[in-house]
Structure formats: structure tokens, C-alpha cells
C-alpha atoms as a PDB file:
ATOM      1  CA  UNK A   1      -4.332  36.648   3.121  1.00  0.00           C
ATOM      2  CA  UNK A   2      -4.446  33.435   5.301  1.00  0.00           C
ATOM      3  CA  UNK A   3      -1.208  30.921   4.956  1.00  0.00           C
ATOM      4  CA  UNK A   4      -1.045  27.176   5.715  1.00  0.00           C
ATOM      5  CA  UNK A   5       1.061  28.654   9.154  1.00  0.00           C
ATOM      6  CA  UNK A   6      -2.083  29.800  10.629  1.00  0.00           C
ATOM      7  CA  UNK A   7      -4.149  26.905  10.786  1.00  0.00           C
ATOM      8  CA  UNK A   8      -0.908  24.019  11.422  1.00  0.00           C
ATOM      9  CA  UNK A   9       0.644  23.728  14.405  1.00  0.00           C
ATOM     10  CA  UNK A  10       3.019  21.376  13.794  1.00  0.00           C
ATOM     11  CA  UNK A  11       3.831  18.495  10.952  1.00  0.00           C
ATOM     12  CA  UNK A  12       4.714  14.959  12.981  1.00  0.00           C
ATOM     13  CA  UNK A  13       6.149  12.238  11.035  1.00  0.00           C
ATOM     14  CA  UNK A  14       8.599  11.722   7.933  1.00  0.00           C
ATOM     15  CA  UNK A  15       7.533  12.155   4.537  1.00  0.00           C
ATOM     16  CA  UNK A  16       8.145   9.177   1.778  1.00  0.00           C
ATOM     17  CA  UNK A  17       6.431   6.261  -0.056  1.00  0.00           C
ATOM     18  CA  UNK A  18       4.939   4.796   2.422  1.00  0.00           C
ATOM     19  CA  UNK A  19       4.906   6.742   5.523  1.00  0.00           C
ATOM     20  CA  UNK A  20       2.078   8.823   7.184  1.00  0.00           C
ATOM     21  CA  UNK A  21       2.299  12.445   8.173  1.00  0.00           C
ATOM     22  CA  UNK A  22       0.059  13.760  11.310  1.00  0.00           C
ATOM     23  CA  UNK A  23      -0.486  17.281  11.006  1.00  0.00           C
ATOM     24  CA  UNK A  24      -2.051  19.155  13.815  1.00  0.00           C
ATOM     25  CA  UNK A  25      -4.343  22.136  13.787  1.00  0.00           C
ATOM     26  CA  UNK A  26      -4.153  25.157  15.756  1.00  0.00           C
ATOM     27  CA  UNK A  27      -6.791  25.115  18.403  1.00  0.00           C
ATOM     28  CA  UNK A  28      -7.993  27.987  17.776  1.00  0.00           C
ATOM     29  CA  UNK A  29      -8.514  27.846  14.055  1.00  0.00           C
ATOM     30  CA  UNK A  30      -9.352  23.823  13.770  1.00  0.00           C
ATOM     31  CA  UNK A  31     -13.153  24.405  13.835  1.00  0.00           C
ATOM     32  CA  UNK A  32     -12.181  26.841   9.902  1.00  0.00           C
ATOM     33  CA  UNK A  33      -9.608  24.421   9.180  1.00  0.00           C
ATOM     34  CA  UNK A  34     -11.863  21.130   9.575  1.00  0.00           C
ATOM     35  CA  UNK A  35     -14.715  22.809   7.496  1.00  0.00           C
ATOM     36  CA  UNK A  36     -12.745  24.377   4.776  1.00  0.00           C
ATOM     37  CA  UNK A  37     -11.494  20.650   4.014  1.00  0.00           C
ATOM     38  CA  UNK A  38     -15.049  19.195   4.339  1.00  0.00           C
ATOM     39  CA  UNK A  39     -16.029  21.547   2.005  1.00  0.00           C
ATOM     40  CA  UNK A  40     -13.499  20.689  -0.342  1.00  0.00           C
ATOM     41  CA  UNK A  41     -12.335  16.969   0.178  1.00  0.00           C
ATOM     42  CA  UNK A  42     -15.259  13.812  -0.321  1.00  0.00           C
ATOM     43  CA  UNK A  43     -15.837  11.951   2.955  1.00  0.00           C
ATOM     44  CA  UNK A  44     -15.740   7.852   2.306  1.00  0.00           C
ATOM     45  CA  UNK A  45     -17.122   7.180   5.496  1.00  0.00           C
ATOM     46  CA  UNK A  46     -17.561   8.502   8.771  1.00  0.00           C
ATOM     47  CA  UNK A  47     -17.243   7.135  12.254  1.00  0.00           C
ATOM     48  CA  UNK A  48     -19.191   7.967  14.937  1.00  0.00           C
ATOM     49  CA  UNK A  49     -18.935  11.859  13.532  1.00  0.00           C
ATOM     50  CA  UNK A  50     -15.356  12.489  15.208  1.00  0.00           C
ATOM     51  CA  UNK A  51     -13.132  10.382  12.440  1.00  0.00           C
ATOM     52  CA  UNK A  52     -13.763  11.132   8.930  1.00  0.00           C
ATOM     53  CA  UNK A  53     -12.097   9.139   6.148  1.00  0.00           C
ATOM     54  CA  UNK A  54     -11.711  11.529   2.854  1.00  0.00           C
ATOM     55  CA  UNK A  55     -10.327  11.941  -0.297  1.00  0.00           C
ATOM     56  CA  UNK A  56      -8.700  14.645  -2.230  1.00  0.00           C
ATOM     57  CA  UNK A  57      -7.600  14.605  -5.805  1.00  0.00           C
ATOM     58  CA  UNK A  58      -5.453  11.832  -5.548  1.00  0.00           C
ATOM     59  CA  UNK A  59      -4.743  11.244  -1.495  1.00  0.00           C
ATOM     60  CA  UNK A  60      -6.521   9.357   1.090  1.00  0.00           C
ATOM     61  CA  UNK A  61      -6.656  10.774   4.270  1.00  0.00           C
ATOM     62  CA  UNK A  62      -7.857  10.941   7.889  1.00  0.00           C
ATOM     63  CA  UNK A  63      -9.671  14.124   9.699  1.00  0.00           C
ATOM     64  CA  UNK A  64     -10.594  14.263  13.365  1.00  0.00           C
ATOM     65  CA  UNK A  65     -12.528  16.217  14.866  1.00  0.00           C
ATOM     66  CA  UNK A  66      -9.757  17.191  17.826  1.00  0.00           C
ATOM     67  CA  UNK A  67      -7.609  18.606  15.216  1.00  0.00           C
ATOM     68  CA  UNK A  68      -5.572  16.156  13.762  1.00  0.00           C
ATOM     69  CA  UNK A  69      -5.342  14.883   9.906  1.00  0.00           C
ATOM     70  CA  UNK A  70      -3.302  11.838   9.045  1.00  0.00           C
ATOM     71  CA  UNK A  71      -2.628  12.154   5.694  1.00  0.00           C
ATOM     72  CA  UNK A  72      -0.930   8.876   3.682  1.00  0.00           C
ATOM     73  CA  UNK A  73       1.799   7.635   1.722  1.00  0.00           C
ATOM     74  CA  UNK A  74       3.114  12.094   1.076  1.00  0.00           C
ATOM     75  CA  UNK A  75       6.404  11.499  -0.802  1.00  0.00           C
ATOM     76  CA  UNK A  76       8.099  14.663   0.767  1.00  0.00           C
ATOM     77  CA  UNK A  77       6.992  18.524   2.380  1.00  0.00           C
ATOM     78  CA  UNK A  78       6.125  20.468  -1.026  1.00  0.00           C
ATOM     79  CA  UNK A  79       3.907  17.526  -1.707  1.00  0.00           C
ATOM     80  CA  UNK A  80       2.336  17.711   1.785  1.00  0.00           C
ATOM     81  CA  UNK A  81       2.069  21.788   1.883  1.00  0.00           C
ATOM     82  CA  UNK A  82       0.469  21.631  -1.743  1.00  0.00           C
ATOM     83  CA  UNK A  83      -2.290  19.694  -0.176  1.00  0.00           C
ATOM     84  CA  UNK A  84      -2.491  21.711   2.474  1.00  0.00           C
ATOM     85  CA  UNK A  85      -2.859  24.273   0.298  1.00  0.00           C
ATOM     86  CA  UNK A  86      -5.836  23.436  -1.810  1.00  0.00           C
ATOM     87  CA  UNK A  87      -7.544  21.958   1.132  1.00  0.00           C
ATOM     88  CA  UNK A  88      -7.373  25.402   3.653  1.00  0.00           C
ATOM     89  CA  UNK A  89      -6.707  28.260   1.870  1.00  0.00           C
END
């Protein structure tokens, strides 16, 4: 069974009220990782097909298409790999 540690390379940023987290896809599973949470998450708008804005449940959130989602305002890790969770696996 697939874990959260196979698609994320790495978590950048600090976690609290008002801070954004970038988390960054392995490259070799971004491609699965960037459709499971298309699947899953509504898009609000998209710009010029590499920068999606979505939502999911209650967070807002940034996808690109190199790998990277900014997610905002994630109070603390548990928060951020719940998401994770429910948006990849």
C-alpha cells in the first residue's frame, strides 16, 4: 500500500496560522501525485495550465505542474499529512 513518503520529497516551510507550507513531489511519481489530487480537489482557476488554484474540504491551495503544492495557512504537520492523505492515497 502506497504512503504519503512515496510521492513527497520534502516539506519546506513552518507550519502555523498563517504560514504556507511548499511540499515537493518526487519526480518520478509527480505526474500520479498531480492527478490523484485533480481528481479529488476542485480547481478555482487555472493559469496558463501549469498553476492550478484548488480547494479541498476546507484548504486553499496551489498545484504546479513541476511538482510543487503550496498549501495555506496548515496549523502544524498532522494537519498537513492528513491532507496529504486524502488528497494521494
Amino acid at each position: 500500500m502506497a504512503t504519503i513518503d512515496d510521492y513527497v520529497s520534502r516539506v519546506e516551510g513552518t507550519c502555523g496560522a498563517e504560514k504556507d507550507v511548499i511540499v515537493v513531489f518526487k519526480y518520478d511519481k509527480k505526474d500520479e501525485a498531480i492527478t490523484n489530487i485533480l481528481k479529488k480537489a476542485q480547481v478555482k482557476n487555472k493559469i496558463a495550465g501549469i498553476i492550478f488554484e484548488l480547494t479541498f474540504q476546507e484548504f486553499s491551495f496551489r498545484l504546479y505542474t513541476s511538482g510543487k503544492a503550496i498549501f495555506r495557512s496548515i496549523k502544524n504537520r498532522q494537519e498537513l499529512n492528513n491532507l496529504l492523505a486524502s488528497l494521494l492515497l
